[in-house]
Protein backbone atom coordinates (compact mmCIF):
# COMPACT_ATOMS: atom_id res chain seq x y z
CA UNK A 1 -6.35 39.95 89.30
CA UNK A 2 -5.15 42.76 91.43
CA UNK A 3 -2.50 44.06 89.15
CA UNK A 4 -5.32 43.69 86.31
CA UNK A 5 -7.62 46.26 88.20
CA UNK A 6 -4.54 48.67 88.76
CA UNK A 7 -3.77 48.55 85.23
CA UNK A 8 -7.29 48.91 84.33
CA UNK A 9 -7.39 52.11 86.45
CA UNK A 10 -4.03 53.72 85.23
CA UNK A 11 -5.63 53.49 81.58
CA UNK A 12 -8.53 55.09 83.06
CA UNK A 13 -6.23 57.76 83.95
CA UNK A 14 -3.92 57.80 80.72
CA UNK A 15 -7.72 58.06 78.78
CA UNK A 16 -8.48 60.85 81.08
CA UNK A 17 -5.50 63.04 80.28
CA UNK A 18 -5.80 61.84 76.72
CA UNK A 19 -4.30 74.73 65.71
CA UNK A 20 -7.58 75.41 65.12
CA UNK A 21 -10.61 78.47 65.05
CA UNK A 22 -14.06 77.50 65.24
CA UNK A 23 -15.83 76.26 62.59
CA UNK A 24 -19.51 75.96 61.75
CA UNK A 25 -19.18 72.73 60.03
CA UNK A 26 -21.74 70.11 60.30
CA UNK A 27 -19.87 67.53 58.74
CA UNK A 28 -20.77 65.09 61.69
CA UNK A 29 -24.06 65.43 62.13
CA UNK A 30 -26.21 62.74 64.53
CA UNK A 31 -29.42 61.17 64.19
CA UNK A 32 -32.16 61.19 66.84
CA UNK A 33 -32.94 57.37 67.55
CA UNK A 34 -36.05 56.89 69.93
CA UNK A 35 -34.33 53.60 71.45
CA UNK A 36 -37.30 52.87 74.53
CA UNK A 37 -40.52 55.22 74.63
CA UNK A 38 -42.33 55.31 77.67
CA UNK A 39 -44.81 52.87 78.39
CA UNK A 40 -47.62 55.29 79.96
CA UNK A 41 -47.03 59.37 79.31
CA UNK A 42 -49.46 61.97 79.65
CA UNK A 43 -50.70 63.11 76.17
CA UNK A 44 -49.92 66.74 74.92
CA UNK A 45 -51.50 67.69 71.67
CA UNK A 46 -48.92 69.75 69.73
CA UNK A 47 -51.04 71.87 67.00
CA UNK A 48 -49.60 72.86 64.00
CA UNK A 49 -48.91 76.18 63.76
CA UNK A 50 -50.31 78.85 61.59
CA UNK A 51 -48.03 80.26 58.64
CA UNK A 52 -45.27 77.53 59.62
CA UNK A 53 -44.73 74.30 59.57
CA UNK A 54 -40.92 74.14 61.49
CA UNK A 55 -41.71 75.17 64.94
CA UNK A 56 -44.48 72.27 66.03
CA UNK A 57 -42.31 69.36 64.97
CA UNK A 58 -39.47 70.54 66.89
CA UNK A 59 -41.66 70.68 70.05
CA UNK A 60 -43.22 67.70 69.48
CA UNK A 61 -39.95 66.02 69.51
CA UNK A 62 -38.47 67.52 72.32
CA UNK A 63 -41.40 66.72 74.42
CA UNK A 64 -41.69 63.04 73.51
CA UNK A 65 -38.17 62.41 74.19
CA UNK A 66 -38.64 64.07 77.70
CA UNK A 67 -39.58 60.51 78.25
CA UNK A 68 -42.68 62.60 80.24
CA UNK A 69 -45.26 63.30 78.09
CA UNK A 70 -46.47 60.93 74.51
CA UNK A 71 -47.35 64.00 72.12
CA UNK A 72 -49.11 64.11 68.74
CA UNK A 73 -49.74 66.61 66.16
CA UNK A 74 -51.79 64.06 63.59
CA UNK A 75 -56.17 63.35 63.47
CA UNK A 76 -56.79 66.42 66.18
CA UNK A 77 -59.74 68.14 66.49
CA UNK A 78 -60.04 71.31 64.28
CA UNK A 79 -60.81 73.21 67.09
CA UNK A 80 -57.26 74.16 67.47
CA UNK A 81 -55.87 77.68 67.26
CA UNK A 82 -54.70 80.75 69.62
CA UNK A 83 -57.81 81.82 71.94
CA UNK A 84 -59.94 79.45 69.75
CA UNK A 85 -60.00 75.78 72.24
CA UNK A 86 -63.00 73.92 72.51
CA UNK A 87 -62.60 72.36 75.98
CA UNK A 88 -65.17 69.98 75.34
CA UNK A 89 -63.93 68.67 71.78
CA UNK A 90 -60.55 68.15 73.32
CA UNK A 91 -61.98 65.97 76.27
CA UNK A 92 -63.51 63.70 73.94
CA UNK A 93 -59.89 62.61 72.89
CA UNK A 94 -58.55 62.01 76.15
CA UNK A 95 -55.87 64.40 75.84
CA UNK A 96 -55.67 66.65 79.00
CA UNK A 97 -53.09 69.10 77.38
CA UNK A 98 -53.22 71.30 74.24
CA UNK A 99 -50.51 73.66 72.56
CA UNK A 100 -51.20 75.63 69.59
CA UNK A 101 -49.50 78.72 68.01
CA UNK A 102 -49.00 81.02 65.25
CA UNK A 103 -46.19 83.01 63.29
CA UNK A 104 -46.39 86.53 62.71
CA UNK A 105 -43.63 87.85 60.30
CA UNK A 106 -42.60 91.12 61.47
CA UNK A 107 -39.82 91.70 59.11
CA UNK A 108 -37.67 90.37 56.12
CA UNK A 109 -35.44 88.66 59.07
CA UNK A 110 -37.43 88.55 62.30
CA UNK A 111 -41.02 86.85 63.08
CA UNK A 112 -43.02 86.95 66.13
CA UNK A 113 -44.27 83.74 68.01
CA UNK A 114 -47.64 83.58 69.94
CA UNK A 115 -48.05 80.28 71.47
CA UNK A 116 -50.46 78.90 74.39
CA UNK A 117 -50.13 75.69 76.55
CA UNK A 118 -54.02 74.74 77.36
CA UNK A 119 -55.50 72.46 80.34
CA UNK A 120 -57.95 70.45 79.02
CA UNK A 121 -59.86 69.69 82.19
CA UNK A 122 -59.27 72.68 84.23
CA UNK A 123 -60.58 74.66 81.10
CA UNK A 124 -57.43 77.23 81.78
CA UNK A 125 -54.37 78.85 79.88
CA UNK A 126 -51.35 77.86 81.54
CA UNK A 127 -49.04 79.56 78.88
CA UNK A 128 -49.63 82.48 77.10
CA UNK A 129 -46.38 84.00 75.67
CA UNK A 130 -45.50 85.96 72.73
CA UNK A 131 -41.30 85.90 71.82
CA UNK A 132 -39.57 88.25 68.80
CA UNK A 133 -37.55 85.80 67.25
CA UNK A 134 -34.92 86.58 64.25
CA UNK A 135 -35.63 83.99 61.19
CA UNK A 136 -32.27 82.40 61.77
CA UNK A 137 -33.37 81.27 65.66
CA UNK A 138 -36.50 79.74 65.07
CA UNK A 139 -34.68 76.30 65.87
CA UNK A 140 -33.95 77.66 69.14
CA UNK A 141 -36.94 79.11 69.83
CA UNK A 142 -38.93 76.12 69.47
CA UNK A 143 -36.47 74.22 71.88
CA UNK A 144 -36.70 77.19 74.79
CA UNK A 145 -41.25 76.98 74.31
CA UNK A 146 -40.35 73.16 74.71
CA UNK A 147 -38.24 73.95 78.18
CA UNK A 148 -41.23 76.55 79.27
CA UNK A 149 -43.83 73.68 78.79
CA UNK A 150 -42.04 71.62 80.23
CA UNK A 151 -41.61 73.32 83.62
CA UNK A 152 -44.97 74.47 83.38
CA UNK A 153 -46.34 70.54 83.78
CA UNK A 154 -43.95 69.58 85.80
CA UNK A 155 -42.66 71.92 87.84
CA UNK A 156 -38.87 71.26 86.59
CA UNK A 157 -36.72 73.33 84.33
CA UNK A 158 -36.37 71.99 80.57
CA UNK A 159 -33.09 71.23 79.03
CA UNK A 160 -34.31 70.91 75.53
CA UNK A 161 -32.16 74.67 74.44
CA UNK A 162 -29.23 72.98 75.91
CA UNK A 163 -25.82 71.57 73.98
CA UNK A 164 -23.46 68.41 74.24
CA UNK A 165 -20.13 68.24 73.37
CA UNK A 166 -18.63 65.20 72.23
CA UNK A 167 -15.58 63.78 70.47
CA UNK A 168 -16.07 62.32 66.78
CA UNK A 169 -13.41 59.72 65.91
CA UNK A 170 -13.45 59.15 62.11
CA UNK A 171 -10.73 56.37 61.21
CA UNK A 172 -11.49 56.97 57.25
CA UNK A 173 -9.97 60.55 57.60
CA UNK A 174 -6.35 60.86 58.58
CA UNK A 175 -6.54 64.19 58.65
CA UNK A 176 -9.34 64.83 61.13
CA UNK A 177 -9.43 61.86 62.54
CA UNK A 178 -10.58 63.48 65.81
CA UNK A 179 -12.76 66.36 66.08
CA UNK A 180 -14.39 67.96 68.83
CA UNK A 181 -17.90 69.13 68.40
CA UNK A 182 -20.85 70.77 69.89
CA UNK A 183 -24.44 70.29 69.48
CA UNK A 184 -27.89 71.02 70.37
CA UNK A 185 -29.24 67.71 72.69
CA UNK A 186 -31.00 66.53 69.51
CA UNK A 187 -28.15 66.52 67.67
CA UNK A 188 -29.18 69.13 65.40
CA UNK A 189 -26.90 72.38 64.54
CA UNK A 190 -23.45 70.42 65.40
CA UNK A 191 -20.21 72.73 64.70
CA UNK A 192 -16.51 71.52 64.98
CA UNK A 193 -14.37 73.22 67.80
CA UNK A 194 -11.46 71.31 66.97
CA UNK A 195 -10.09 68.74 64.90
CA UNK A 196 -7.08 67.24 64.80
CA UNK A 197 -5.15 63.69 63.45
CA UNK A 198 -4.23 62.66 67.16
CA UNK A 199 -6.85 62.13 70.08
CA UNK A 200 -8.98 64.77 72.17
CA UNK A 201 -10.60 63.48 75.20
CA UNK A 202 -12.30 64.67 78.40
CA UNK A 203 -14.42 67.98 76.83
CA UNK A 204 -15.28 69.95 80.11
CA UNK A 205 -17.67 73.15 79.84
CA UNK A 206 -16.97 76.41 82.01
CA UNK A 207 -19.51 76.75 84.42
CA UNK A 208 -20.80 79.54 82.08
CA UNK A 209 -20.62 77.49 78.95
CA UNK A 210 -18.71 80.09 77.08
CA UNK A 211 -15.10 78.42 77.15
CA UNK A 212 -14.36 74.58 76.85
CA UNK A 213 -11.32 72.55 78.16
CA UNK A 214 -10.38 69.72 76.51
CA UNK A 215 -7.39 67.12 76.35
CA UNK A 216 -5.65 67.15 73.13
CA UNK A 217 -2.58 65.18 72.23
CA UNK A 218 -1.46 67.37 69.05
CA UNK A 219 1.74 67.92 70.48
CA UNK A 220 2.75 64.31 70.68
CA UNK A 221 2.01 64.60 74.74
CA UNK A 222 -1.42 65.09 76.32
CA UNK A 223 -1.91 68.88 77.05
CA UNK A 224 -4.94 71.01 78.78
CA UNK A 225 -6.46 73.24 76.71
CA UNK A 226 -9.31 76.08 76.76
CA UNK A 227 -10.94 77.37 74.06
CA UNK A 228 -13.61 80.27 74.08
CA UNK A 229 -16.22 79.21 71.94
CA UNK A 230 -17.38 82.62 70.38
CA UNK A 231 -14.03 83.39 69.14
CA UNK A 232 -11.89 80.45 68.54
CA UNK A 233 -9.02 81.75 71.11
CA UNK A 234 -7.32 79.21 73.43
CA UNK A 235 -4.72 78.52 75.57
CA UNK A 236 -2.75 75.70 76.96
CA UNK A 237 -3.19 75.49 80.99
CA UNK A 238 -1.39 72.18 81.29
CA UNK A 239 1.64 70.65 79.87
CA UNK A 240 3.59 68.65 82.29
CA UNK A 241 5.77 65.67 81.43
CA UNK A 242 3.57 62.79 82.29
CA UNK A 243 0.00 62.34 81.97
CA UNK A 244 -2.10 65.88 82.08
CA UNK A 245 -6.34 65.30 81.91
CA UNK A 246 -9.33 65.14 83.55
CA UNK A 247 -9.79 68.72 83.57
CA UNK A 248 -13.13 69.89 86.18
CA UNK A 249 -13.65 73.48 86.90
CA UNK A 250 -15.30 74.69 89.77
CA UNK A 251 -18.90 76.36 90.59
CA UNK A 252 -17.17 79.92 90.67
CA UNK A 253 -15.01 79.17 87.13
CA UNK A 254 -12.25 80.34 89.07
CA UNK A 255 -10.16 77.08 89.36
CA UNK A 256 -9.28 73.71 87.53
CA UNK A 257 -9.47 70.42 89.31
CA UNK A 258 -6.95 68.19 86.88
CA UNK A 259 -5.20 65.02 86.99
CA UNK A 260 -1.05 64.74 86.58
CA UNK A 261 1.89 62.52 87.03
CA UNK A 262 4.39 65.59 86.92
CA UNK A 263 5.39 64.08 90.56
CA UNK A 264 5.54 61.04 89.53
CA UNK A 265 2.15 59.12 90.25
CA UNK A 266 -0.96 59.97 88.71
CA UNK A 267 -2.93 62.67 91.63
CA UNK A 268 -5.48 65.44 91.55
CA UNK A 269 -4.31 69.21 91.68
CA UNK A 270 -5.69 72.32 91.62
CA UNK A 271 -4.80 75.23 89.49
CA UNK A 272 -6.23 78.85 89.88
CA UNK A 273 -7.24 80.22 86.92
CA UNK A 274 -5.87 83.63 87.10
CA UNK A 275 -2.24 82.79 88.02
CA UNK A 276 -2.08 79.45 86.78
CA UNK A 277 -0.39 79.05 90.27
CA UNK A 278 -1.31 75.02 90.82
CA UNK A 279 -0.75 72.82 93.97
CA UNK A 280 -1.32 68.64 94.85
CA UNK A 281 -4.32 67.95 96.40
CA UNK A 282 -3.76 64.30 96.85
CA UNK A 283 -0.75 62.45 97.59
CA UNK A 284 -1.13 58.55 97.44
CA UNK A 285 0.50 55.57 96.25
CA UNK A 286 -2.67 54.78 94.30
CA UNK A 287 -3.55 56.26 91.18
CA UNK A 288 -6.38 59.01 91.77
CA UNK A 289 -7.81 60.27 88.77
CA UNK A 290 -11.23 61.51 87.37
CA UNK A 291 -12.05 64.54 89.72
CA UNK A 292 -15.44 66.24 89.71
CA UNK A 293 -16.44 69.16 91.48
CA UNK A 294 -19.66 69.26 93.62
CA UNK A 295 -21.73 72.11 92.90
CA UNK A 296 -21.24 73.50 96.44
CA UNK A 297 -17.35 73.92 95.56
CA UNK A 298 -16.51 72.44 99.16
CA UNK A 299 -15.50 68.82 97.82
CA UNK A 300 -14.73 66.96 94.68
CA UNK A 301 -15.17 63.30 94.16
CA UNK A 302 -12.57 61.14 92.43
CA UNK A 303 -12.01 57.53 91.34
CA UNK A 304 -8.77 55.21 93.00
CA UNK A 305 -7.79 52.12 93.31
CA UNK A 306 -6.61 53.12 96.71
CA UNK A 307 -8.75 50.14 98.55
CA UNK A 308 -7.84 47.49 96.24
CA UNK A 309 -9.56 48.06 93.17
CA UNK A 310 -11.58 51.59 91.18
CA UNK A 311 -13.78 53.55 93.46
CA UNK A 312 -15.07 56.67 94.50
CA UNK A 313 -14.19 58.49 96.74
CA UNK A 314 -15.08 62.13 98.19
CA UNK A 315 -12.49 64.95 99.08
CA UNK A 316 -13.49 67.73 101.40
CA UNK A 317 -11.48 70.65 101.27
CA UNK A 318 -12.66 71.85 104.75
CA UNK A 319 -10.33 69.04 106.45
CA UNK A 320 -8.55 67.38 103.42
CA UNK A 321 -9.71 64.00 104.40
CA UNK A 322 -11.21 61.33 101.54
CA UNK A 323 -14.03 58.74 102.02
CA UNK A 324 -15.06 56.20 99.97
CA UNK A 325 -18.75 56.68 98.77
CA UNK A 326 -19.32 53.71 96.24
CA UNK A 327 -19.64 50.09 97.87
CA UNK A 328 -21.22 48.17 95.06
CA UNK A 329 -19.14 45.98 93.00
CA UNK A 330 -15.71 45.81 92.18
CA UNK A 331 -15.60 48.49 89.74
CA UNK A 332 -17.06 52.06 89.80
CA UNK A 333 -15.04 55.20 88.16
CA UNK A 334 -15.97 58.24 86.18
CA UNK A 335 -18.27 59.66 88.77
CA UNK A 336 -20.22 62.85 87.86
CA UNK A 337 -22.70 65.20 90.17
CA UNK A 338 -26.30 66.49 89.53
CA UNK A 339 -26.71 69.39 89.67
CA UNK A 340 -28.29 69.17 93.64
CA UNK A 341 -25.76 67.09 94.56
CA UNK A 342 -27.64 64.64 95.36
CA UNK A 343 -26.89 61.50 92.75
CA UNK A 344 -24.00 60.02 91.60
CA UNK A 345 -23.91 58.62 88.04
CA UNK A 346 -20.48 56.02 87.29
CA UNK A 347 -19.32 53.64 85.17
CA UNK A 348 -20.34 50.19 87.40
CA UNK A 349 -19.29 46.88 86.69
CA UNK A 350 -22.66 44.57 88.12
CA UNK A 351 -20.48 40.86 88.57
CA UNK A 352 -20.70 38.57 86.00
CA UNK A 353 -21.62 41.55 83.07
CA UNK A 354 -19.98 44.47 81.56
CA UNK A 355 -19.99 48.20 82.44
CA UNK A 356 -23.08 50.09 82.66
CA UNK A 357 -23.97 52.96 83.86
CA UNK A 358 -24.79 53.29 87.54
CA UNK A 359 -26.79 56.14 89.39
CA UNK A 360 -26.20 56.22 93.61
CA UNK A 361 -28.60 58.00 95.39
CA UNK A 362 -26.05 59.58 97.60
CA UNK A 363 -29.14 60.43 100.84
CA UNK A 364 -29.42 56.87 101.05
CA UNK A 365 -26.80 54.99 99.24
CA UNK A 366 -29.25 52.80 96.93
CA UNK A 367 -27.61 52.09 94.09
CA UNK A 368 -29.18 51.33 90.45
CA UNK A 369 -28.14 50.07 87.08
CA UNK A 370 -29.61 52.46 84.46
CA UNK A 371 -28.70 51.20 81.23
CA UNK A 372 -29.33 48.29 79.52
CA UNK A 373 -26.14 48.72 77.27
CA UNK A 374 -22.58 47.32 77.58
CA UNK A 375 -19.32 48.88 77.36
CA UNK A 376 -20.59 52.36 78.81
CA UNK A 377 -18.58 54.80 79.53
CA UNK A 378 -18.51 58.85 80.27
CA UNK A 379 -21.74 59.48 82.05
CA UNK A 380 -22.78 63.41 82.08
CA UNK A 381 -26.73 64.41 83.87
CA UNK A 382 -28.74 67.49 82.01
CA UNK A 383 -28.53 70.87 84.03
CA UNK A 384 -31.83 69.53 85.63
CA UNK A 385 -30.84 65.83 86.57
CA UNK A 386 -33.27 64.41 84.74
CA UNK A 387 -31.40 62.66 82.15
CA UNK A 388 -27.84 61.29 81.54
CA UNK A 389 -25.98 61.00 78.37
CA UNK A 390 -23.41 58.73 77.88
CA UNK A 391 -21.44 56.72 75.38
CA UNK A 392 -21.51 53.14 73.90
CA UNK A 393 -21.50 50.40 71.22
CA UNK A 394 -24.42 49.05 69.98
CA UNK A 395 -23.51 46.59 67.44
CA UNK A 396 -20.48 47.76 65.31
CA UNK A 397 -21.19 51.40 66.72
CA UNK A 398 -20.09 53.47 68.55
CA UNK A 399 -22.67 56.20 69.63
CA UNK A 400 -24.04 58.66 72.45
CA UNK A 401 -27.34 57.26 74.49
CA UNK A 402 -29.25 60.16 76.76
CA UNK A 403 -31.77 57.78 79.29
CA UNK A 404 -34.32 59.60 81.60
CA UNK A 405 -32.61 58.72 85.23
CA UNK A 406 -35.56 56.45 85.55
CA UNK A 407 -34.59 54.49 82.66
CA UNK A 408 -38.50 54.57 81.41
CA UNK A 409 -37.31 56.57 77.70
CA UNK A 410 -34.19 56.27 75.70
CA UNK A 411 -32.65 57.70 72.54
CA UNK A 412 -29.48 57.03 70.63
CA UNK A 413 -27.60 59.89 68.90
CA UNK A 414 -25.40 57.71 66.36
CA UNK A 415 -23.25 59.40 63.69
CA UNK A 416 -23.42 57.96 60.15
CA UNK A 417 -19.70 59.10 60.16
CA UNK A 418 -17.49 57.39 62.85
CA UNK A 419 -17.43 56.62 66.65
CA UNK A 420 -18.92 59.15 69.20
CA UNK A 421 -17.67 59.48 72.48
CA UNK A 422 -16.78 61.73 75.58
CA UNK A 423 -20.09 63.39 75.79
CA UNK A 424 -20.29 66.22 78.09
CA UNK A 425 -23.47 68.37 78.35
CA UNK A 426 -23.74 71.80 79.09
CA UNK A 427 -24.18 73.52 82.16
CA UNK A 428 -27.61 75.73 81.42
């Protein structure tokens, strides 16, 4: 059983490490599933707005699947316009918040967006905001009003402008069988960064989300790679014999956190950017793989099998010493951060069932299955820790899943045209 685990874990270390411009492509695109709505929401009337009929649907949508609020557009009262609410017309419908609009077009190519968020019972604008938006950003317009209302209820930042990456494998087209792509967390606007016959794994943003690293295996061997997005540029930072992946970079972009086996067994180094200079960080007879930076930049947590079967464990730079910070079950690897640094989302194995995804509280060590999936893998929060998207198979698919981190709303991102995995969501 033992030697199972360990070769379990060096897999999980070989997937890890696991020529092309940009392209605007959108060949792959995915197709918002509502899997689980929430039970009890808040209603939020979404008006349509006047002289369009593109903006309110997108912020409908974003706002339902903020598993926060239950949002509706259809049978509202006509009283419904910018400066025009009817406080008590809206009561009478039980819906405490109100958001209506208009479109003004300036110009052949740019158009000017009034919009107002409206409490219902206080009787009071809490939005009011006009934004000059060129004709071909409306999209993303829509989805940064969805982030303001957001915070504006709750108090948190929105992460509905935000972007995944995510590998596509394909296995009806040999010659982009893998492609690496980016899209907006709906899955709308996707565009191919790279795509190639042999495998890409382990997308990792730059902590400014201009420049992705990713493992490609193009040249027979798995290789680092960066790529800036705007230009199609990249380089290859790694390229040692032996297993190169995991790539994590750290708050201040100025270093790589990356697994290799140029020494022989599969540890974490540390590369600086500028130089490309690179030294061990761990040395163990274990395999450690799967290294995360905290957002501090003072540690970086990692999975080994170093007590006997996959955990994670936490390195502090301060005094080089590791401790174990998962306890639950036999299996937990492919840690990731929120952004506070204060959960810790894994792939767990609960005894007797499959993997799942796992969030620790990391304050007080509670521990909770979030998914009600199988075979999950590749856990990555939102910028504000409110969600997680991961992979898995439901059925014959393979597809992304993004749950709220208290597992009350779900959605499925499948693609009509192969397997998606290796999500990895933006930093905002």
């Amino acid at each position: 059983m033992m030697e199972m685990k360990r070769q379990h874990l060096l897999a999980l270390a070989f997937v890890a490490g696991l020529g092309s411009t940009l392209s605007t492509t959108t060949s792959a695109q995915l197709h918002l599933e509502i899997a689980k709505a929430p039970e009890q929401a808040p209603k939020i009337a979404i008006v349509p707005f006047s002289n369009d009929q593109s903006i309110y649907p997108i912020v409908e949508t974003d706002l339902n699947r903020s598993g926060r609020f239950s949002s509706a557009s259809q049978n509202l009262p006509t009283s419904g316009s910018i400066d025009n609410i009817n406080a008590t017309n809206w009561k009478t419908t039980g819906i405490p918040y109100v958001v209506v609009g208009k479109i003004t077009a300036i110009d052949a190519n740019t158009n000017q967006v009034h919009y107002q968020l409206y409490d219902v019972d206080k009787q009071k604008y809490l939005l009011n905001e006009v934004l000059t938006v060129p004709t071909s950003r409306i999209r993303q317009a829509a989805h940064m009003m969805s982030d303001a209302i957001y915070q504006a209820l709750t108090g948190i930042q929105g992460d509905f402008s935000g972007r995944i990456a995510y590998v596509l494998r394909d296995p009806s087209n040999s010659d982009k069988r893998y492609t690496l792509q980016i899209a907006d967390t709906d899955g709308e606007r996707p565009f191919t960064v790279l795509s190639s016959h042999y495998p890409i794994l382990s997308p990792a943003w730059t902590p400014d989300g201009k420049q992705i690293a990713y493992v490609s295996f193009e040249t027979k061997r798995p290789a680092i790679y960066l790529q800036d997005l705007s230009t199609g540029q990249r380089q290859v930072l790694t390229n040692f014999k032996g297993l190169n992946g995991a790539p994590s970079f750290s708050p201040d972009g100025k270093s790589m956190l990356f697994t290799s086996s140029m020494d022989g067994n599969p540890d974490i180094y540390r590369m600086d950017l500028a130089t490309h200079q690179y030294e061990r960080i761990t040395n163990d007879s274990a395999i450690d793989t799967e290294a995360r930076y905290a957002p501090d930049g003072k540690s970086f947590i990692f999975t080994s099998d170093r007590g006997g079967s996959p955990q994670i464990y936490r390195y502090t730079f301060a005094d080089g010493s590791s401790k174990r910070i998962s306890f639950r079950g036999t299996f937990n690897a492919r840690g990731t951060l929120s952004a506070d640094g204060q959960k810790l989302a894994m792939v767990h194995r609960p005894a007797g069932s499959n993997f799942k995804v796992a969030i620790q509280d990391l304050n007080s060590g509670v521990l909770n299955v979030l998914t009600p999936t199988d075979l999950d893998e590749s856990p990555s929060f939102s910028p504000n820790g409110q969600m997680v998207v991961y992979a898995t198979h439901e059925g014959n698919r393979g597809l992304l899943s993004i749950i709220s981190t208290n597992g009350q709303f779900r959605m499925n991102l499948p693609s009509e045209q192969g397997e998606v995995r290796e999500p990895a969501w933006a930093p905002k």
